[in-house]
Protein backbone atom coordinates (compact mmCIF):
# COMPACT_ATOMS: atom_id res chain seq x y z
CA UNK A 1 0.00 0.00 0.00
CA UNK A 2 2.65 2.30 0.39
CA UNK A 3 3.83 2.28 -2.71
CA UNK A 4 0.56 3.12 -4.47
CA UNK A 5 0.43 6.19 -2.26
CA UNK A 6 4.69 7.24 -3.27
CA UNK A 7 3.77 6.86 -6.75
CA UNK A 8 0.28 8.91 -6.36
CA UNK A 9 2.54 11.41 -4.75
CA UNK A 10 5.35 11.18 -7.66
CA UNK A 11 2.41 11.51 -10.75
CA UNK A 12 1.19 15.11 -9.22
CA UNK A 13 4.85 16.46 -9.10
CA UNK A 14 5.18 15.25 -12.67
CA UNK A 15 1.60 16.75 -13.59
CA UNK A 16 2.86 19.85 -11.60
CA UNK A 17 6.17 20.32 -13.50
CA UNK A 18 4.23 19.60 -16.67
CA UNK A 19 1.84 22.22 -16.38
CA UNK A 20 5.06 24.85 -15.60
CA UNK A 21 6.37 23.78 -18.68
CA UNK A 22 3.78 23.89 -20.86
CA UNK A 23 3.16 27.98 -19.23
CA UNK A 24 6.54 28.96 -20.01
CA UNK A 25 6.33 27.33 -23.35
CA UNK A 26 3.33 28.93 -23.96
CA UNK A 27 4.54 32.64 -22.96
CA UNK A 28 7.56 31.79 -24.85
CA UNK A 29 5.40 31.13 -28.01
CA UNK A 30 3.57 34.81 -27.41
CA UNK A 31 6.79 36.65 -27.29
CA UNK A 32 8.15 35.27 -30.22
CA UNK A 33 4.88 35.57 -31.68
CA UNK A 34 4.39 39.05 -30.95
CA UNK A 35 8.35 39.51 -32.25
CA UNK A 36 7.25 38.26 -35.21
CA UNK A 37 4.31 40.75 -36.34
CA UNK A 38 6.21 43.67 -35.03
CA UNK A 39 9.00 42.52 -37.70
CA UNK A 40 6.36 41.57 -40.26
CA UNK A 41 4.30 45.40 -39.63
CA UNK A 42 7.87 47.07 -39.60
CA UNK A 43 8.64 46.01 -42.99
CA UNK A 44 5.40 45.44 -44.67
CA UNK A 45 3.60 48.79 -42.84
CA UNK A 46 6.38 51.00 -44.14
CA UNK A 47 5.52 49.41 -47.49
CA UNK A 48 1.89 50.21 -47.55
CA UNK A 49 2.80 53.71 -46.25
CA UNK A 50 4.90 54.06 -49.33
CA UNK A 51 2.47 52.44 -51.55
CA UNK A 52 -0.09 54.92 -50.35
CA UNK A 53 2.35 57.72 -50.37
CA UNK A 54 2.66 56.72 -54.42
CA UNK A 55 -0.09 56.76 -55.59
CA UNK A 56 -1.18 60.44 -53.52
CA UNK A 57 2.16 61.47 -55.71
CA UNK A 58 0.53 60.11 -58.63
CA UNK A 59 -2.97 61.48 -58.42
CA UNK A 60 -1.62 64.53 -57.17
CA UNK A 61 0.55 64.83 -60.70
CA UNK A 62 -2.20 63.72 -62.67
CA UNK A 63 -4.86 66.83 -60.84
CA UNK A 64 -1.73 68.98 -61.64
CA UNK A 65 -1.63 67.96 -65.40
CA UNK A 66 -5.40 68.35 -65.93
CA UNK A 67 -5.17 71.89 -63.97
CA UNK A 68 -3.07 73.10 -66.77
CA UNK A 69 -5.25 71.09 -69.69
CA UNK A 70 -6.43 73.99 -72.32
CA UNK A 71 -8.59 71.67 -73.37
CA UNK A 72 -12.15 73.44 -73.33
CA UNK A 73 -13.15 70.00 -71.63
CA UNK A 74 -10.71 67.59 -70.72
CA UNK A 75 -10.34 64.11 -68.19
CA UNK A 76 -7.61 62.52 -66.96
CA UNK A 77 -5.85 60.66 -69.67
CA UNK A 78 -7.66 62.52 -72.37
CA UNK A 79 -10.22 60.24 -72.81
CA UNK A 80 -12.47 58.07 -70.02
CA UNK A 81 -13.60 54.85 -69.88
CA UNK A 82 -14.82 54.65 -66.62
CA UNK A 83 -15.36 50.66 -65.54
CA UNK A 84 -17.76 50.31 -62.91
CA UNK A 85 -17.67 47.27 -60.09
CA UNK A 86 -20.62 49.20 -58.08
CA UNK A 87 -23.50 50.68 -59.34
CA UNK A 88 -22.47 54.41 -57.65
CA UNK A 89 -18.87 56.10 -58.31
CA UNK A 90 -17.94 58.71 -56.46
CA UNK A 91 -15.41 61.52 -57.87
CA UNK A 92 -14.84 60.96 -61.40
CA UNK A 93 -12.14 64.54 -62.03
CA UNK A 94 -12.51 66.59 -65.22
CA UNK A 95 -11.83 69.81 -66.50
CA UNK A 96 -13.05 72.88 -68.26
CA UNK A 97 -10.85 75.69 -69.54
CA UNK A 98 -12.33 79.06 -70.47
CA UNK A 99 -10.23 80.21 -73.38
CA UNK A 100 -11.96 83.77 -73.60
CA UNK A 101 -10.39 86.50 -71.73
CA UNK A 102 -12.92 87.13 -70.19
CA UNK A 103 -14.73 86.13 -66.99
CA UNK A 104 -17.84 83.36 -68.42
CA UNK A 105 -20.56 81.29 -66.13
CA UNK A 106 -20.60 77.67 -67.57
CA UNK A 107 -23.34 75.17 -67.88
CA UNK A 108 -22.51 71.64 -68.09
CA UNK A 109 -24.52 69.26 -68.18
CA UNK A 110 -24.21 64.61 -69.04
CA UNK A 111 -26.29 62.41 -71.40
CA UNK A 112 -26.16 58.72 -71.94
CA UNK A 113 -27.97 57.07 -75.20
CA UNK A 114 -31.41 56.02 -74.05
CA UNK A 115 -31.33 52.80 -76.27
CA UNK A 116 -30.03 49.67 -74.67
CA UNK A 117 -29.50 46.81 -76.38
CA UNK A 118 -31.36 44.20 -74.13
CA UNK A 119 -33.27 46.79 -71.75
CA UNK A 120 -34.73 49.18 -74.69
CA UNK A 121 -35.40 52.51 -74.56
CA UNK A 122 -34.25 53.26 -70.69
CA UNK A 123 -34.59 57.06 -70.74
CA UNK A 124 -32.04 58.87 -67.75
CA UNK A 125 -30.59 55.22 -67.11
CA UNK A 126 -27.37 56.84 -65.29
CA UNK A 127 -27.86 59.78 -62.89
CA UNK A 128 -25.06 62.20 -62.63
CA UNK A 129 -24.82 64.36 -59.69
CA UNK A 130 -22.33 67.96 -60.03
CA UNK A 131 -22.46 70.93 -59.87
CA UNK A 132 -24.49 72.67 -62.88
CA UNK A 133 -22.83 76.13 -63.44
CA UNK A 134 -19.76 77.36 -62.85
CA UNK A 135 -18.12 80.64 -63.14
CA UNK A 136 -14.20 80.66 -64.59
CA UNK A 137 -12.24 83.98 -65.12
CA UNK A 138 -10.58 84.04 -68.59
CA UNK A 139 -7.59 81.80 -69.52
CA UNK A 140 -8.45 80.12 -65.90
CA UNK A 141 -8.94 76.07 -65.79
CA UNK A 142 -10.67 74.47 -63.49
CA UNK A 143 -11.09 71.12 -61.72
CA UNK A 144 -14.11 69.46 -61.10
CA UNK A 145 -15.80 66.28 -60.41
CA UNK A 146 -19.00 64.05 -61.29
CA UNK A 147 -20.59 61.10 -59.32
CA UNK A 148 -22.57 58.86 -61.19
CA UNK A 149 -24.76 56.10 -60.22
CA UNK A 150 -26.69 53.45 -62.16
CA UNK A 151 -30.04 51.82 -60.75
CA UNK A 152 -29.16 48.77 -58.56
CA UNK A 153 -30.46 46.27 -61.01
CA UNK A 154 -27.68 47.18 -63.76
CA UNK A 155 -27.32 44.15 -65.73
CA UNK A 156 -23.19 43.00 -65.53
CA UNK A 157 -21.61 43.74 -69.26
CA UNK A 158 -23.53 47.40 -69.33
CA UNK A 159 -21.76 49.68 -71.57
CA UNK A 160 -23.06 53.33 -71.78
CA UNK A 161 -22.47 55.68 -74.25
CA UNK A 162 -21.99 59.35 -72.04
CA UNK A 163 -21.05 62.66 -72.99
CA UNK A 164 -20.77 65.68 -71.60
CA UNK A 165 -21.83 69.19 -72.68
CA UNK A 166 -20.37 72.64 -71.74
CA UNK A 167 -22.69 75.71 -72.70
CA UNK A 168 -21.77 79.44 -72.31
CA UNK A 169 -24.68 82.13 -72.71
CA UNK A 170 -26.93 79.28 -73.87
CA UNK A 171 -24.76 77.89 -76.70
CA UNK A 172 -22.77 75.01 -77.05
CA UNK A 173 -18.84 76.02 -76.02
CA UNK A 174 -17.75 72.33 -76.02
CA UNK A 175 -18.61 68.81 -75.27
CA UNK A 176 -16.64 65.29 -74.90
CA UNK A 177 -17.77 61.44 -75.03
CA UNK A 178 -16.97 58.47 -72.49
CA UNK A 179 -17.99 55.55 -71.63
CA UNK A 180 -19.57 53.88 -68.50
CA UNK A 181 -19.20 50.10 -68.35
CA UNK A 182 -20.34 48.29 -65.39
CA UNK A 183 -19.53 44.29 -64.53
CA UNK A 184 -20.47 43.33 -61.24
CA UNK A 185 -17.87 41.38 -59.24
């Protein structure tokens, strides 16, 4: 009988010494762990950051270009072919240059075709939302944007054919087409 009760005695020092280990292997684990991510968010954060940094450089270059277009209307690129994932986009930039020398209040206004093949005549299919009229002092270009938004049940494979129109003391001054294609992801 005695020796059931040493061994019963030895087994909880061994369960004991176990359970120590497995806690220090176990905080040893974390800290390597957590040595780990701060390595991986040292390298691969200042990555993003300079990823992000890039491409502010890059759309801030491309604003820059289109701020000196003398285009009388005029988008990134030259022409747009906007491709949509989502049935709303939000600030789409453009341009319009007043090449009079004198100060002139613009209208501008967007138009898709109403005919689509597969949905018929779909009058106002894409709603644009900007500002209508704006005022430019002569030689002056200006920067603006557009947000447009198609109805939710867009069929995938839409292409639209868009343009917009620039008027000036009711007559046409200029006017530009694009495109709007939508696929849904």
């Amino acid at each position: 009988m005695k020796r059931s009760n040493f061994s019963m005695r030895r087994s909880k020092k061994g369960d004991l010494s176990l359970s120590i280990n497995a806690v220090v292997i176990l905080i040893l684990a974390l800290a390597i762990l957590g040595v780990g991510i701060g390595f991986i968010n040292g390298v691969f954060g200042g990555l993003i950051k300079k990823a992000s940094s890039f491409a502010d450089k890059v759309e801030a270059q491309q604003l820059g270009e289109l701020e000196k277009s003398k285009e009388k209307v005029d988008f990134l690129g030259g022409t747009l072919n906007l491709k949509m994932d989502t049935t709303k986009v939000r600030d789409v930039y453009f341009s319009v240059h007043n090449n009079k020398n004198e100060p002139a209040e613009f209208e501008i206004g967007f138009s898709c075709d109403d005919f689509i093949v597969g949905l018929g005549a779909q009058p106002n299919y894409a709603k644009f939302d900007y500002d209508p009229k704006e005022s430019l002092d002569g030689a002056q270009t200006k920067v603006l944007t557009f947000n447009v938004e198609l109805p939710s049940g867009a069929p995938s494979g839409l292409t639209l054919d868009c343009e917009i129109s620039v008027k000036t003391g009711g007559e046409l001054y200029a006017k530009k087409s694009f495109n709007v294609g939508y696929e849904k992801e």
